[in-house]
C-alpha atoms as a PDB file:
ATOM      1  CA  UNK A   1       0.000   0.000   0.000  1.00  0.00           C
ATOM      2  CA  UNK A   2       1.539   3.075  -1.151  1.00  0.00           C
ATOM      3  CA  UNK A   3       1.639   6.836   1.211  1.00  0.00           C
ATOM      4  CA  UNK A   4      -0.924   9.081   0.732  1.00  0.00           C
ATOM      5  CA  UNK A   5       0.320  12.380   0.056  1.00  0.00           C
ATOM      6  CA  UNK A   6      -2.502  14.310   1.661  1.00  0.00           C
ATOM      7  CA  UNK A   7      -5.962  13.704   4.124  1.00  0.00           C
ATOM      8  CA  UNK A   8      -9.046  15.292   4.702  1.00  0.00           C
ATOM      9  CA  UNK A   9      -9.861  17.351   7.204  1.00  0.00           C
ATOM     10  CA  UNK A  10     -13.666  17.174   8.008  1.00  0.00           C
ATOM     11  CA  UNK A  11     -13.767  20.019  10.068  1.00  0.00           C
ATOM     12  CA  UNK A  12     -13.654  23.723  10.348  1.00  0.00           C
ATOM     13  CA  UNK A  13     -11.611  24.061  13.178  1.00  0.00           C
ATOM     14  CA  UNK A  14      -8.722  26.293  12.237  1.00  0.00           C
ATOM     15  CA  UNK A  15      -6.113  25.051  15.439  1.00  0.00           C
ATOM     16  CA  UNK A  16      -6.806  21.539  13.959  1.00  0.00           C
ATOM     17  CA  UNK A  17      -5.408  23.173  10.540  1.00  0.00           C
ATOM     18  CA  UNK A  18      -2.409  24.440  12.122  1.00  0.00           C
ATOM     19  CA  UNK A  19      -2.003  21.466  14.082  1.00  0.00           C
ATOM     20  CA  UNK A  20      -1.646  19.141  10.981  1.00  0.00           C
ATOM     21  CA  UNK A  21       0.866  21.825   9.609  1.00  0.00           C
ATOM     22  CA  UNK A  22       2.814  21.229  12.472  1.00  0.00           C
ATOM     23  CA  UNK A  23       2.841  17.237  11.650  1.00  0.00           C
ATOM     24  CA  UNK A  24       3.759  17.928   8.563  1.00  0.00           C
ATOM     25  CA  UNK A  25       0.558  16.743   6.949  1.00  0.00           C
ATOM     26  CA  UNK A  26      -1.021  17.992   3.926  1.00  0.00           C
ATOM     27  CA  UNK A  27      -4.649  18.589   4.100  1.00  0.00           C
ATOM     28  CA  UNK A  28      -7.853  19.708   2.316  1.00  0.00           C
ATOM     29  CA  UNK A  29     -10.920  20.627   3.502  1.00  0.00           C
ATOM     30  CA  UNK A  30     -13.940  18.300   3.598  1.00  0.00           C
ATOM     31  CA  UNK A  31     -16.983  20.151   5.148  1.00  0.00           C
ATOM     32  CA  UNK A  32     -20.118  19.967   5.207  1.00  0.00           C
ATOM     33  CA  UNK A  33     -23.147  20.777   3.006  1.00  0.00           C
ATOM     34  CA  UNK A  34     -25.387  23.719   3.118  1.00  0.00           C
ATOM     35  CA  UNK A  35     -28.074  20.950   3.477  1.00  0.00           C
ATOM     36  CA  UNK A  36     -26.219  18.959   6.337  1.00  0.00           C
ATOM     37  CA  UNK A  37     -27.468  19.801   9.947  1.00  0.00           C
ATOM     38  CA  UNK A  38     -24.238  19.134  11.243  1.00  0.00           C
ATOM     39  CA  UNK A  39     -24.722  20.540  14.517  1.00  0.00           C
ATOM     40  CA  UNK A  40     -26.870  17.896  15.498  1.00  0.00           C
ATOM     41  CA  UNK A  41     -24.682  15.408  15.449  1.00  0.00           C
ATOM     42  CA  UNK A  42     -23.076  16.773  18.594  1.00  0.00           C
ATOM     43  CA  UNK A  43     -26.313  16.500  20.949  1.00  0.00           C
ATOM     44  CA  UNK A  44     -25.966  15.094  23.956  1.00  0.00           C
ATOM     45  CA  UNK A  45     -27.821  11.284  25.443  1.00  0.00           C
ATOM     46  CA  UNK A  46     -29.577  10.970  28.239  1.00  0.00           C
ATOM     47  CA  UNK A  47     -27.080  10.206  30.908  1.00  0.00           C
ATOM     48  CA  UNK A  48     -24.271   9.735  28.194  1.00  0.00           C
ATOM     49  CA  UNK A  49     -20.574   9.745  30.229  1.00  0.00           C
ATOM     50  CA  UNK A  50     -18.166  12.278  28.592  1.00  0.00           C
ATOM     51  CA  UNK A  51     -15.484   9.638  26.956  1.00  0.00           C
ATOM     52  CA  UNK A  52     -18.718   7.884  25.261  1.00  0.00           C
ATOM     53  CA  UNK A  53     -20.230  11.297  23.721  1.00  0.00           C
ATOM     54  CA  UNK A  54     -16.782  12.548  22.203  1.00  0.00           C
ATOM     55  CA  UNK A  55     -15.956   9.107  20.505  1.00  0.00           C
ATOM     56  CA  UNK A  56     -19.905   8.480  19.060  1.00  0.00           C
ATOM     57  CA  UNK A  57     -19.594  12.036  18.136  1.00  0.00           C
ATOM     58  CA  UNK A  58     -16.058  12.151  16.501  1.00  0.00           C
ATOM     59  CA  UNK A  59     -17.655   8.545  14.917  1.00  0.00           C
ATOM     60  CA  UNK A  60     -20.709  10.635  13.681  1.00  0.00           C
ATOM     61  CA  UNK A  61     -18.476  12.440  11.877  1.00  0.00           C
ATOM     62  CA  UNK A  62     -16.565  10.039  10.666  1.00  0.00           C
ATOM     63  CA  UNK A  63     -19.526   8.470   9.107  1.00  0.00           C
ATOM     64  CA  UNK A  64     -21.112  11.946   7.474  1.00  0.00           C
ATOM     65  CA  UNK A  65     -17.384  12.972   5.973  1.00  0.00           C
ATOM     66  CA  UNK A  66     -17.299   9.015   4.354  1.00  0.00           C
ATOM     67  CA  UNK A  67     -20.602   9.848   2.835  1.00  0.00           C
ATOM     68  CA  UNK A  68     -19.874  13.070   1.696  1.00  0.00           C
ATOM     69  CA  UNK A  69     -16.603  12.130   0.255  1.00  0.00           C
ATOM     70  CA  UNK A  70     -18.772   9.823  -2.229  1.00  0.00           C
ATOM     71  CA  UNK A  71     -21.113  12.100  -2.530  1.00  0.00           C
ATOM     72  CA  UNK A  72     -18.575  14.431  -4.098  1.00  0.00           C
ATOM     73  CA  UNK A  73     -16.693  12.003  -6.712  1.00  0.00           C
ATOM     74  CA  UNK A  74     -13.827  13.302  -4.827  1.00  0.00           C
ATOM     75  CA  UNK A  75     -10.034  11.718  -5.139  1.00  0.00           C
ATOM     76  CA  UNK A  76      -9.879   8.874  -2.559  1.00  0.00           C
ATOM     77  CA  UNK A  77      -7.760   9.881   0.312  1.00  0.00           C
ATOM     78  CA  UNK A  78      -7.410   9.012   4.500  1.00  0.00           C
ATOM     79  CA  UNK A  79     -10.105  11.540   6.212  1.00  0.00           C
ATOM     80  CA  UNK A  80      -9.338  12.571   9.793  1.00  0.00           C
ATOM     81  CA  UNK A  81     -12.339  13.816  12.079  1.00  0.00           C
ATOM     82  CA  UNK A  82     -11.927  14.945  15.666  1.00  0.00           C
ATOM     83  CA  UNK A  83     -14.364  16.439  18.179  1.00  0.00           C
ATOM     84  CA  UNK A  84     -13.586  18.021  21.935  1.00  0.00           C
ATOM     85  CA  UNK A  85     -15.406  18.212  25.179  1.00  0.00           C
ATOM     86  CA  UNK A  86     -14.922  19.596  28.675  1.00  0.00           C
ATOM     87  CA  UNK A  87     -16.241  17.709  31.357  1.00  0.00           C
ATOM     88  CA  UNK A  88     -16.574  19.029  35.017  1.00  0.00           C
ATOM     89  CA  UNK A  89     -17.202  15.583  36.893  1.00  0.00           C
ATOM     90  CA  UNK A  90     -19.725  13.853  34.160  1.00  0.00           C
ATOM     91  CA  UNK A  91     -21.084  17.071  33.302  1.00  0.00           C
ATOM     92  CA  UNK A  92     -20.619  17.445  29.534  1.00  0.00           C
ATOM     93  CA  UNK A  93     -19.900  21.418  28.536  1.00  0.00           C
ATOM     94  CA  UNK A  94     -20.087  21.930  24.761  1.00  0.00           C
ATOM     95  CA  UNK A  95     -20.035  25.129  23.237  1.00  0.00           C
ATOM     96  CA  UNK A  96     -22.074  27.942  24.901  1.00  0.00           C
ATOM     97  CA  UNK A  97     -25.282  28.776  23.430  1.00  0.00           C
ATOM     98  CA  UNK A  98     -25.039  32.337  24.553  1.00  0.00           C
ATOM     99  CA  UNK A  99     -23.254  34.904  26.717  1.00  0.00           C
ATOM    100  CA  UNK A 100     -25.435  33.222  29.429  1.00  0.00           C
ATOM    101  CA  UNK A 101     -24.383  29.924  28.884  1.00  0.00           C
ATOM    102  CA  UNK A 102     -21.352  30.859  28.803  1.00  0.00           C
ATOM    103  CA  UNK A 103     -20.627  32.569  32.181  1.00  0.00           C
ATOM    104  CA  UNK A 104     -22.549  29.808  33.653  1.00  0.00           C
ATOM    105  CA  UNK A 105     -19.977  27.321  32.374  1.00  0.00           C
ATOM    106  CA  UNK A 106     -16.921  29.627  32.996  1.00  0.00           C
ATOM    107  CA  UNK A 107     -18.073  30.399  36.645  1.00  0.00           C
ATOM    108  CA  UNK A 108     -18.676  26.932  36.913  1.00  0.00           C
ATOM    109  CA  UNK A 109     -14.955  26.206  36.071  1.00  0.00           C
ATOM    110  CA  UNK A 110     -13.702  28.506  38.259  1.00  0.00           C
ATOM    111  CA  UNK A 111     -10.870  27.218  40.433  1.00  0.00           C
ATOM    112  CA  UNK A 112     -11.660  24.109  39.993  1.00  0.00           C
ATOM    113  CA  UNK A 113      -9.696  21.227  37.863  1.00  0.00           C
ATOM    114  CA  UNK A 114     -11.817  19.946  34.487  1.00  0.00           C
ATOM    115  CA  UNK A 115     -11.216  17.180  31.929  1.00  0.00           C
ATOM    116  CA  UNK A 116     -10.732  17.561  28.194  1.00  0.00           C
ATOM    117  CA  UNK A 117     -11.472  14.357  26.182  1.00  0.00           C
ATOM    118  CA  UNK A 118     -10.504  14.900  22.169  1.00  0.00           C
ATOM    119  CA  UNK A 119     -11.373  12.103  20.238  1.00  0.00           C
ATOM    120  CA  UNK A 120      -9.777  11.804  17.206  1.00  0.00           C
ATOM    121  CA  UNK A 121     -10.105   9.018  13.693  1.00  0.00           C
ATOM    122  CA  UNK A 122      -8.984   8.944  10.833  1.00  0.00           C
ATOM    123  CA  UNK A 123     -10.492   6.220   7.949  1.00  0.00           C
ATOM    124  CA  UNK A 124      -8.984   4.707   4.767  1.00  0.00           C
ATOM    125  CA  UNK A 125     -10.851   2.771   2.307  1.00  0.00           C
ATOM    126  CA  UNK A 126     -12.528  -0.006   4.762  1.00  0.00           C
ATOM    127  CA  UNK A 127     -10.805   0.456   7.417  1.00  0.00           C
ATOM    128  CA  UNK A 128     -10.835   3.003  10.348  1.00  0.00           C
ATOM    129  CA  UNK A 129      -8.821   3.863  13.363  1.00  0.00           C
ATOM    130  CA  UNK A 130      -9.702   5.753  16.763  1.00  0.00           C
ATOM    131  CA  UNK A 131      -7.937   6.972  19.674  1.00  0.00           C
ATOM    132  CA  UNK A 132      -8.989   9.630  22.118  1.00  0.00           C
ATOM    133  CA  UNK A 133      -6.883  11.656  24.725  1.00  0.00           C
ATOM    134  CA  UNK A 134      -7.650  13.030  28.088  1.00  0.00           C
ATOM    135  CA  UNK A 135      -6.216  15.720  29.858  1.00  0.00           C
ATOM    136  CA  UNK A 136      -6.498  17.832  33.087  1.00  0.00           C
ATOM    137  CA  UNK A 137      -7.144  21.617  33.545  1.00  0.00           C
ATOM    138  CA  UNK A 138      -6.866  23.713  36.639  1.00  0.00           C
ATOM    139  CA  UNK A 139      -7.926  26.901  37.045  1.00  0.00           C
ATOM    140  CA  UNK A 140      -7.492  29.790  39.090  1.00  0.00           C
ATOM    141  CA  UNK A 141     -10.167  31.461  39.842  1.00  0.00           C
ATOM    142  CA  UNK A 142     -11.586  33.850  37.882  1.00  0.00           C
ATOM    143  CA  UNK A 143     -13.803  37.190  39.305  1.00  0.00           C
ATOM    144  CA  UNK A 144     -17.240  38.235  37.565  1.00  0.00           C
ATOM    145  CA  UNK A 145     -15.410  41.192  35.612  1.00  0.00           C
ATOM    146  CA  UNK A 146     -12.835  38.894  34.686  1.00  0.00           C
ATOM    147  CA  UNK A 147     -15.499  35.987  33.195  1.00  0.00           C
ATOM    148  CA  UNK A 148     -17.710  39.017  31.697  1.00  0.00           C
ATOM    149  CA  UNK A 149     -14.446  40.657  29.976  1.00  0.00           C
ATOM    150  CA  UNK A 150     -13.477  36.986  28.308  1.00  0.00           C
ATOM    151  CA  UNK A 151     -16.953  36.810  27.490  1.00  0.00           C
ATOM    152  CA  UNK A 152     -17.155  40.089  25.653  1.00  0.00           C
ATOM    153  CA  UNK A 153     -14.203  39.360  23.383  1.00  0.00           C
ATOM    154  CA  UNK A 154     -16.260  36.501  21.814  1.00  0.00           C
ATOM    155  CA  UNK A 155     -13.758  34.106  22.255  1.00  0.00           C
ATOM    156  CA  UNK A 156     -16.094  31.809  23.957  1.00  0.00           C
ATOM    157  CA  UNK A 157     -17.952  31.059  21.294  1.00  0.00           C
ATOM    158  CA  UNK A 158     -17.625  28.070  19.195  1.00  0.00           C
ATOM    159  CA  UNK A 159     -15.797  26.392  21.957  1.00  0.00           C
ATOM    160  CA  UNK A 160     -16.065  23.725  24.645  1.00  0.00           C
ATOM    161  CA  UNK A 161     -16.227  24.605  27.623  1.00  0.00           C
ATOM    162  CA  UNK A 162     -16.051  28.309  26.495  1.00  0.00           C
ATOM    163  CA  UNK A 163     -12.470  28.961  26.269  1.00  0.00           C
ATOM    164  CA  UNK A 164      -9.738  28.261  24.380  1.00  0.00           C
ATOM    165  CA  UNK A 165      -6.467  26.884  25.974  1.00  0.00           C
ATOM    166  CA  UNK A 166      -4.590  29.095  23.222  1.00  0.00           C
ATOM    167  CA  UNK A 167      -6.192  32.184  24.044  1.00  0.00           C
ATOM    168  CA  UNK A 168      -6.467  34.673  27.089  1.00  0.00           C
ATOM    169  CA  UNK A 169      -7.783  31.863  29.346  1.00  0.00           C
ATOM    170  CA  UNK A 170      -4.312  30.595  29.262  1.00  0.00           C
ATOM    171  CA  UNK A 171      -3.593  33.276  31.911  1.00  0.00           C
ATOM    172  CA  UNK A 172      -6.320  31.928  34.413  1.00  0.00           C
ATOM    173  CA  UNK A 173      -4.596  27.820  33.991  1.00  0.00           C
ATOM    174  CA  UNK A 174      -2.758  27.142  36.805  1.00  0.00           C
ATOM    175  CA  UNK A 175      -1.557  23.529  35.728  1.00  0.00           C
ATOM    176  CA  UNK A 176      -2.406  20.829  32.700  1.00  0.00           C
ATOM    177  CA  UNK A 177      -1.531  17.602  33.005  1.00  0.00           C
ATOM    178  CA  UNK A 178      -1.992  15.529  29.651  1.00  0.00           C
ATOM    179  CA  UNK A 179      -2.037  16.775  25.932  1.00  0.00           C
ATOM    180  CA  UNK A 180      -1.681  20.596  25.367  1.00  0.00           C
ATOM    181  CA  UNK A 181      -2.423  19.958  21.807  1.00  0.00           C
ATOM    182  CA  UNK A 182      -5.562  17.795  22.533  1.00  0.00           C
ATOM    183  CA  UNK A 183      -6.416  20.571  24.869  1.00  0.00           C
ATOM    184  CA  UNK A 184      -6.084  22.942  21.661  1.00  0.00           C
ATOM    185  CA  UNK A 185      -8.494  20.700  19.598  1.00  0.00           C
ATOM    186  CA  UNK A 186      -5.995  17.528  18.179  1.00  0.00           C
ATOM    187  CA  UNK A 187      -3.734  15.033  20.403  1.00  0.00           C
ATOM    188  CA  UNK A 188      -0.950  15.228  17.697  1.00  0.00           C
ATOM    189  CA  UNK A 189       0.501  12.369  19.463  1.00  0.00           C
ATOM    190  CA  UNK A 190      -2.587   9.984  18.905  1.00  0.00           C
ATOM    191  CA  UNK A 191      -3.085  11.451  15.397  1.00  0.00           C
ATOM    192  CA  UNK A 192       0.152  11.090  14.462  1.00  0.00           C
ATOM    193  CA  UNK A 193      -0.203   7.027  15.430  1.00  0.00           C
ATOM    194  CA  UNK A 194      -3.684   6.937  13.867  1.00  0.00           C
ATOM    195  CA  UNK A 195      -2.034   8.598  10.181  1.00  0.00           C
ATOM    196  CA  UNK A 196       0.343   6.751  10.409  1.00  0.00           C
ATOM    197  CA  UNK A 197      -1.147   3.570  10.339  1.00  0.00           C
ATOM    198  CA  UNK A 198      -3.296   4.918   7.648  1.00  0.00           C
ATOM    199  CA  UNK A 199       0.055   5.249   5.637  1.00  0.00           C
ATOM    200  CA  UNK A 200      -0.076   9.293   5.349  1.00  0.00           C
ATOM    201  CA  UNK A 201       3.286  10.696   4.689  1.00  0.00           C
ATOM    202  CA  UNK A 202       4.834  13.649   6.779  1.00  0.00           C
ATOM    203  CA  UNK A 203       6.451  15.111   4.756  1.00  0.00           C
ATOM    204  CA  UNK A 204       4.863  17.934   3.392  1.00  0.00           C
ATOM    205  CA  UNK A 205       6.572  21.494   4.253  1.00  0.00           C
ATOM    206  CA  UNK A 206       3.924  23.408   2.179  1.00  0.00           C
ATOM    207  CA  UNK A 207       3.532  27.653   2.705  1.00  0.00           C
ATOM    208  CA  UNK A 208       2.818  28.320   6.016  1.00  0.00           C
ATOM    209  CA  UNK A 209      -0.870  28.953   7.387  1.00  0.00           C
ATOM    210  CA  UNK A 210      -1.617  32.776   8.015  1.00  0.00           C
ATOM    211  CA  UNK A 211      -1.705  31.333  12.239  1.00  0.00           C
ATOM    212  CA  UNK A 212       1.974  30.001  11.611  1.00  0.00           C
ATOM    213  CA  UNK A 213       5.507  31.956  12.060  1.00  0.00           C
ATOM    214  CA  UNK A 214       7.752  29.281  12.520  1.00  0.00           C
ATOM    215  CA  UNK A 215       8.870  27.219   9.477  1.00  0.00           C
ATOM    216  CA  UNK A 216       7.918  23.641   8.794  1.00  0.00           C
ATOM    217  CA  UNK A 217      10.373  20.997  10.147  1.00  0.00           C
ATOM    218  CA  UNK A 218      10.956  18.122   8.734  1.00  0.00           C
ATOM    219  CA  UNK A 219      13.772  14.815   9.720  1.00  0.00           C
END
């Protein structure tokens, strides 16, 4: 089975993008129809534990980019989905709804230590491969003003657990133990496994992303 010199990436994530630059991987976008509701593939189960929802989910995925591959008549190629959750005990925190939602879930995390679980897969012709990462958070904790500031920037939005590890809130975490790059959206470690079992190469050292200052490294 020969490399394959480039994936898809079903999803709009743009960390993940800059995360596969950093492997080395090249990548093209595979996302979603107009017609696909694919926000509803990330609803939650009745009493669903947090390591169960992120791998059906990232599975979900999985499935919909297969099917939209075909769909396509695209060029066969490996696809890679991922998905990310916070959980605070076996409370699941997606992404907020609202400003409300939001400071509810912030305030909630508040000096306290939370999980994030990335699952992450990746699928070749008939076969597929999954691995998912967990890490630890601790926070310090944060003030109203401080919550409503962080909240007013926007940066909450479109993110579990309403924050991103790579943005201000990285000034409120007082310790990580785990994955900083599964933290950030994609375990490059697991991924790295999962492509390369997939037989992607890693050697592609295209142009930078706009995110990226440092060159592409390759050995």
């Amino acid at each position: 089975m020969s490399l394959s010199d480039f994936i898809y990436l079903a999803s709009q994530s743009p960390r993940r993008r800059q995360l596969l630059h950093q492997l080395g991987v090249r990548h093209e976008l595979l996302l979603p129809d107009e017609q696909e509701d694919a926000e509803s593939l990330e609803a939650t189960l009745p009493g669903e534990l947090p390591a169960d929802y992120v791998q059906r989910v990232t599975a979900l995925k999985l499935k919909a980019a297969r099917a939209r591959l075909k769909r396509r008549g695209l060029p066969a190629a490996p696809i890679l989905c991922a998905d990310t959750t916070v959980a605070l005990g076996r409370r699941i925190m997606g992404k907020p709804a609202d400003a409300d939602e939001a400071r509810a879930m912030l305030t909630a995390l508040s000096g306290r230590s939370h999980r994030v679980l990335t699952a992450v897969a990746v699928t070749s012709g008939r076969r597929s491969w999954a691995a998912i990462s967990l890490s630890q958070v601790r926070f310090a904790s944060l003030s109203p003003e401080t919550i409503d500031a962080y909240i007013a920037s926007g940066e909450p939005f479109g993110k579990a657990g309403a924050y991103a590890i790579q943005s201000q809130a990285a000034a409120w975490i007082a310790q990580i133990a785990g994955s900083y790059s599964g933290i950030m959206g994609l375990p490059l470690f697991e991924a790295a496994q999962l492509l390369r079992q997939a037989r992607v190469s890693f050697l592609h050292c295209g142009a930078p992303l706009p995110e990226l200052t440092a060159p592409c490294m390759t050995s």
